[in-house]
PDB file of N, CA and C in Angstrom:
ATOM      1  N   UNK A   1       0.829  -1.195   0.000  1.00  0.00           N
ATOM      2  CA  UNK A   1       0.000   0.000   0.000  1.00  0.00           C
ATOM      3  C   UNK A   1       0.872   1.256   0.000  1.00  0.00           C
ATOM      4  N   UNK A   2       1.975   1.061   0.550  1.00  0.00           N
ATOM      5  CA  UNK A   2       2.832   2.635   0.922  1.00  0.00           C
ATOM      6  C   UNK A   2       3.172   2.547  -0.583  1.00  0.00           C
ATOM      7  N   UNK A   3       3.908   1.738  -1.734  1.00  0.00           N
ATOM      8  CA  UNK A   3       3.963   2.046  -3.155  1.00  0.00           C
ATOM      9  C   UNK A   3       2.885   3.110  -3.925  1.00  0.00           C
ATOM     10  N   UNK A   4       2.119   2.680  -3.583  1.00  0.00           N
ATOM     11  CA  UNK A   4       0.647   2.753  -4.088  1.00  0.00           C
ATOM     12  C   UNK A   4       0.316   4.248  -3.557  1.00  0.00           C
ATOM     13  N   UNK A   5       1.005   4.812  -2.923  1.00  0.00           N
ATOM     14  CA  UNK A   5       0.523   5.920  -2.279  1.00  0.00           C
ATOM     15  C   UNK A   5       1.574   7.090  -2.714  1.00  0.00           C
ATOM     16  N   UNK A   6       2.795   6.680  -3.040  1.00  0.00           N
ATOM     17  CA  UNK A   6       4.161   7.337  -3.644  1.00  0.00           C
ATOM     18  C   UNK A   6       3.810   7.406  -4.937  1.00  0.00           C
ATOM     19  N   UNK A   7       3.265   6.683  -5.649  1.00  0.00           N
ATOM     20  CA  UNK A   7       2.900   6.674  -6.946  1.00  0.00           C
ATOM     21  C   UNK A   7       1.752   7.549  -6.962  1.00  0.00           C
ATOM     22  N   UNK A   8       0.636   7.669  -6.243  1.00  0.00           N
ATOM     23  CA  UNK A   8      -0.232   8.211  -6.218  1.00  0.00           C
ATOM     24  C   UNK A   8       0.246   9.896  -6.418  1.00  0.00           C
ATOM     25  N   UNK A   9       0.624   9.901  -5.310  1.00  0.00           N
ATOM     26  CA  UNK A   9       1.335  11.686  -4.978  1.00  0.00           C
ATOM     27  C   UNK A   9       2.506  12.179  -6.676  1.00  0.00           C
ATOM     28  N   UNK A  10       3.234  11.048  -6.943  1.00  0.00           N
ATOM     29  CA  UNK A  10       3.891  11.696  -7.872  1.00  0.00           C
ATOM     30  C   UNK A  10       2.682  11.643  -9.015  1.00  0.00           C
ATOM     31  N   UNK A  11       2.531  11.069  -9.796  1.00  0.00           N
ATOM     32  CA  UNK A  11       1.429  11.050 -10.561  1.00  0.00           C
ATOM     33  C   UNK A  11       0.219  12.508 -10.680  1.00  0.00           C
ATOM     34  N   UNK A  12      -0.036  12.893  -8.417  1.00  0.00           N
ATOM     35  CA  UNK A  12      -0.830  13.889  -9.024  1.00  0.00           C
ATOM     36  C   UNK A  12      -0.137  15.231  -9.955  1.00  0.00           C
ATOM     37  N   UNK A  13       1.128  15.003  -9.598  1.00  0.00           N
ATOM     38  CA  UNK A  13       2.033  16.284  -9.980  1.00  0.00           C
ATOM     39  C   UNK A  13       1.822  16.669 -11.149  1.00  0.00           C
ATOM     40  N   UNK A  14       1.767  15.782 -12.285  1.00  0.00           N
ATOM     41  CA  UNK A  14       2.192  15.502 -13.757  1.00  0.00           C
ATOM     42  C   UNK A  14       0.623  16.098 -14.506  1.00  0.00           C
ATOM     43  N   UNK A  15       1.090  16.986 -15.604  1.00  0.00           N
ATOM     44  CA  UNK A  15      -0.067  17.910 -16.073  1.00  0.00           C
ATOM     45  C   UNK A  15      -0.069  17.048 -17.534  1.00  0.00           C
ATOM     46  N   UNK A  16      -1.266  17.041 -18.345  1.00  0.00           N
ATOM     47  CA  UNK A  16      -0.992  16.279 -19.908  1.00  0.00           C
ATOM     48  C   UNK A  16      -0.519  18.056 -20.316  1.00  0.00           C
ATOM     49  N   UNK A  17       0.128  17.557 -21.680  1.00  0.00           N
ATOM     50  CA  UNK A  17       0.572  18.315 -22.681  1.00  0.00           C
ATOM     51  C   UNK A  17      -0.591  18.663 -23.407  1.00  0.00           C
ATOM     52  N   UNK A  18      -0.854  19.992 -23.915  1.00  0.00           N
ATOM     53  CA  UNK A  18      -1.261  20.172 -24.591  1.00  0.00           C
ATOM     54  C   UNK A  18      -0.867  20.096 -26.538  1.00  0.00           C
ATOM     55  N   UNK A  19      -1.876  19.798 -27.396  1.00  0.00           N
ATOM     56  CA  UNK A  19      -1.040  20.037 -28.483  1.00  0.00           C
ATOM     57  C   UNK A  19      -0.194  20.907 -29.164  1.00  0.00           C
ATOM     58  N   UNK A  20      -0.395  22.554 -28.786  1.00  0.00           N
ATOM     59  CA  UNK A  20      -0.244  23.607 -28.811  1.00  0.00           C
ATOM     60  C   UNK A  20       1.905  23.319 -28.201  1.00  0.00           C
ATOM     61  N   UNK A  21       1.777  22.788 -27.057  1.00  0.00           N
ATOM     62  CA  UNK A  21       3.065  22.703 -26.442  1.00  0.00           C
ATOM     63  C   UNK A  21       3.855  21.530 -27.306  1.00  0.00           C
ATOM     64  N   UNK A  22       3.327  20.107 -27.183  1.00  0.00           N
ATOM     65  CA  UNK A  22       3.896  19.449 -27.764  1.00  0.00           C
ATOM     66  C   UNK A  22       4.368  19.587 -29.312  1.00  0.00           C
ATOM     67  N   UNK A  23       3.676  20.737 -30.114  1.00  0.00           N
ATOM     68  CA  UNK A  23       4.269  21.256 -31.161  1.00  0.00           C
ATOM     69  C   UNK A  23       5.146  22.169 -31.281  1.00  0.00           C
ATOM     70  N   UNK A  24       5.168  22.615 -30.219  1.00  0.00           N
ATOM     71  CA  UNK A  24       6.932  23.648 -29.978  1.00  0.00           C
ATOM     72  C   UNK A  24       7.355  22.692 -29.866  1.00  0.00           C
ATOM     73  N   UNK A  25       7.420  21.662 -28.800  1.00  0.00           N
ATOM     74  CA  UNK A  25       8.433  20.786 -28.377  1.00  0.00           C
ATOM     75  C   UNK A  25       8.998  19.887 -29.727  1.00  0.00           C
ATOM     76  N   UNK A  26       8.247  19.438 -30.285  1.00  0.00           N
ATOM     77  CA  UNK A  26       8.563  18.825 -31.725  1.00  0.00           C
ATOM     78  C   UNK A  26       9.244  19.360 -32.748  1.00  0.00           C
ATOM     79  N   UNK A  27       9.030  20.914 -32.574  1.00  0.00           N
ATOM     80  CA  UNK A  27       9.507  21.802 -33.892  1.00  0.00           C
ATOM     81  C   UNK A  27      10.961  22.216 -33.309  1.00  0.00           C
ATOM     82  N   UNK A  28      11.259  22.480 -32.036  1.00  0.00           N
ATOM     83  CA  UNK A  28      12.808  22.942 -31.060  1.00  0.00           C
ATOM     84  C   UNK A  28      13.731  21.835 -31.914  1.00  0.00           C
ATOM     85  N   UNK A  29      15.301  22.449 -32.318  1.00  0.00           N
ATOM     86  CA  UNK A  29      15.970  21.823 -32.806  1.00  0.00           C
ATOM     87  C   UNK A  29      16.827  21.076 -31.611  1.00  0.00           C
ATOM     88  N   UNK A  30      17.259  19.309 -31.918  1.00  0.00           N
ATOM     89  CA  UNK A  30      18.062  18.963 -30.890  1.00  0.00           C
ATOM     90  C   UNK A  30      18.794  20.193 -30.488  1.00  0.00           C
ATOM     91  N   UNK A  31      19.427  20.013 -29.257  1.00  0.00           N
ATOM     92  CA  UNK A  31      20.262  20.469 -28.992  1.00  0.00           C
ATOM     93  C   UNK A  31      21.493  19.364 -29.061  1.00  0.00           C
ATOM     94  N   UNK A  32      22.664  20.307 -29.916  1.00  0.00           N
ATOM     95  CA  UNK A  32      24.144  19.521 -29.654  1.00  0.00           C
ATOM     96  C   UNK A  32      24.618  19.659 -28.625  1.00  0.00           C
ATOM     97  N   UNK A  33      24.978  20.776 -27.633  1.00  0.00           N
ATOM     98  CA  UNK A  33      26.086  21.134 -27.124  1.00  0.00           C
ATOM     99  C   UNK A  33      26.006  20.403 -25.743  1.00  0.00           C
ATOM    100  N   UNK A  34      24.983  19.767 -25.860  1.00  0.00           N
ATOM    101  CA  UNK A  34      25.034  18.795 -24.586  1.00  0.00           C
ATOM    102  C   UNK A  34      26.076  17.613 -24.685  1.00  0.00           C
ATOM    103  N   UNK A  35      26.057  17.033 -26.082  1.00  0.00           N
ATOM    104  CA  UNK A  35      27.304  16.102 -25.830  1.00  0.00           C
ATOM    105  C   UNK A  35      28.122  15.814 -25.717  1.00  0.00           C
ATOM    106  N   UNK A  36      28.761  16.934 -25.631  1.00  0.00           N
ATOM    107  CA  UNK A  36      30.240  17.258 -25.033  1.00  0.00           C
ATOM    108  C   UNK A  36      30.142  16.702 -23.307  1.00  0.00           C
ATOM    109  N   UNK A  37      29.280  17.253 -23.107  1.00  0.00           N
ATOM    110  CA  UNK A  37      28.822  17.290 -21.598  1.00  0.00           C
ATOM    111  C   UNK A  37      28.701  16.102 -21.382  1.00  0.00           C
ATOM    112  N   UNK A  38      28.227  15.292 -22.059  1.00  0.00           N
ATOM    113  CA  UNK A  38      28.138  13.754 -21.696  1.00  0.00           C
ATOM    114  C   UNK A  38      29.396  12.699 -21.761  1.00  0.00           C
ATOM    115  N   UNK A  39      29.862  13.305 -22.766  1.00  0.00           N
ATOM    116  CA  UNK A  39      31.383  12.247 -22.656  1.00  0.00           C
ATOM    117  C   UNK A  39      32.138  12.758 -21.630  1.00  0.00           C
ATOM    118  N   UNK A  40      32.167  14.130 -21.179  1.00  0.00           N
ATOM    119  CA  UNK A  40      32.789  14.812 -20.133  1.00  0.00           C
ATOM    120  C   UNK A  40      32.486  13.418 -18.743  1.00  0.00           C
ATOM    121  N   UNK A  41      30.991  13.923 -19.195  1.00  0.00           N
ATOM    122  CA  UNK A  41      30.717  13.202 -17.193  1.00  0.00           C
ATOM    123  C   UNK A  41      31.325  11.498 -17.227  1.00  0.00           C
ATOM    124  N   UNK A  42      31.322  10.862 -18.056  1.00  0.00           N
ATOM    125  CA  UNK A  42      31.182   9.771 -19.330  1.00  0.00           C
ATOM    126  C   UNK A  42      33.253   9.306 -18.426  1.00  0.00           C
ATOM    127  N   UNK A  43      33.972  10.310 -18.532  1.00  0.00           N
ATOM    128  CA  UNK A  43      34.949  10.044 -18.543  1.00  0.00           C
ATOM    129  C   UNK A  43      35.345   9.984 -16.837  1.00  0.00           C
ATOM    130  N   UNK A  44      35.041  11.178 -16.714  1.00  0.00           N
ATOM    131  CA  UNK A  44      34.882  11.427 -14.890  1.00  0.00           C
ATOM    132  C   UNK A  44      34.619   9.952 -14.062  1.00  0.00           C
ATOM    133  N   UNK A  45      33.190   9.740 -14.810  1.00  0.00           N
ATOM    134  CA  UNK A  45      32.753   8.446 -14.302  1.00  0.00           C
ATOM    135  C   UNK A  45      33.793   7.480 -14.239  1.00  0.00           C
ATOM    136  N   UNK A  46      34.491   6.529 -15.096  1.00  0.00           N
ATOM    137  CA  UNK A  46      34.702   5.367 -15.179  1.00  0.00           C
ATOM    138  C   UNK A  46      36.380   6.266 -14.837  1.00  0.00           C
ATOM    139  N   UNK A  47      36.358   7.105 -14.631  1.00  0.00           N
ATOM    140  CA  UNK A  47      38.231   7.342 -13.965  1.00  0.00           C
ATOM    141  C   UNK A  47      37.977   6.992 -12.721  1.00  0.00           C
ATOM    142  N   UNK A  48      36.372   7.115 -12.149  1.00  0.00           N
ATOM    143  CA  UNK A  48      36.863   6.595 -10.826  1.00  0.00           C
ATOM    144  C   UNK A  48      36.637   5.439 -10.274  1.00  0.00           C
ATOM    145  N   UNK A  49      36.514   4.591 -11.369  1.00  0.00           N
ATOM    146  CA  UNK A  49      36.544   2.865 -10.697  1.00  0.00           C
ATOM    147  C   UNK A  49      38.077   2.193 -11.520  1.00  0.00           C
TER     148      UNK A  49
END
């Protein structure tokens, strides 16, 4: 029951999308400059095992 109740609460949080939004969101170009950022953390990571 305590699952069931964590799920409950996050769940109420979450709003639907409208179509209006999800068509910006669709039309926004990837962004690149994040993947730099990822091999960055990418490397960090496994230097420390």
């Amino acid at each position: 029951m305590k699952r069931a109740k964590k799920f409950k609460d996050y769940f109420e949080d979450i709003k639907p999308v409208t179509d209006e939004e999800l068509e910006e969101l669709l039309n926004e170009p990837p962004r690149r400059r994040n993947r730099g950022n990822f091999k960055k953390a990418k490397k960090e990571f496994y230097r420390d095992f």
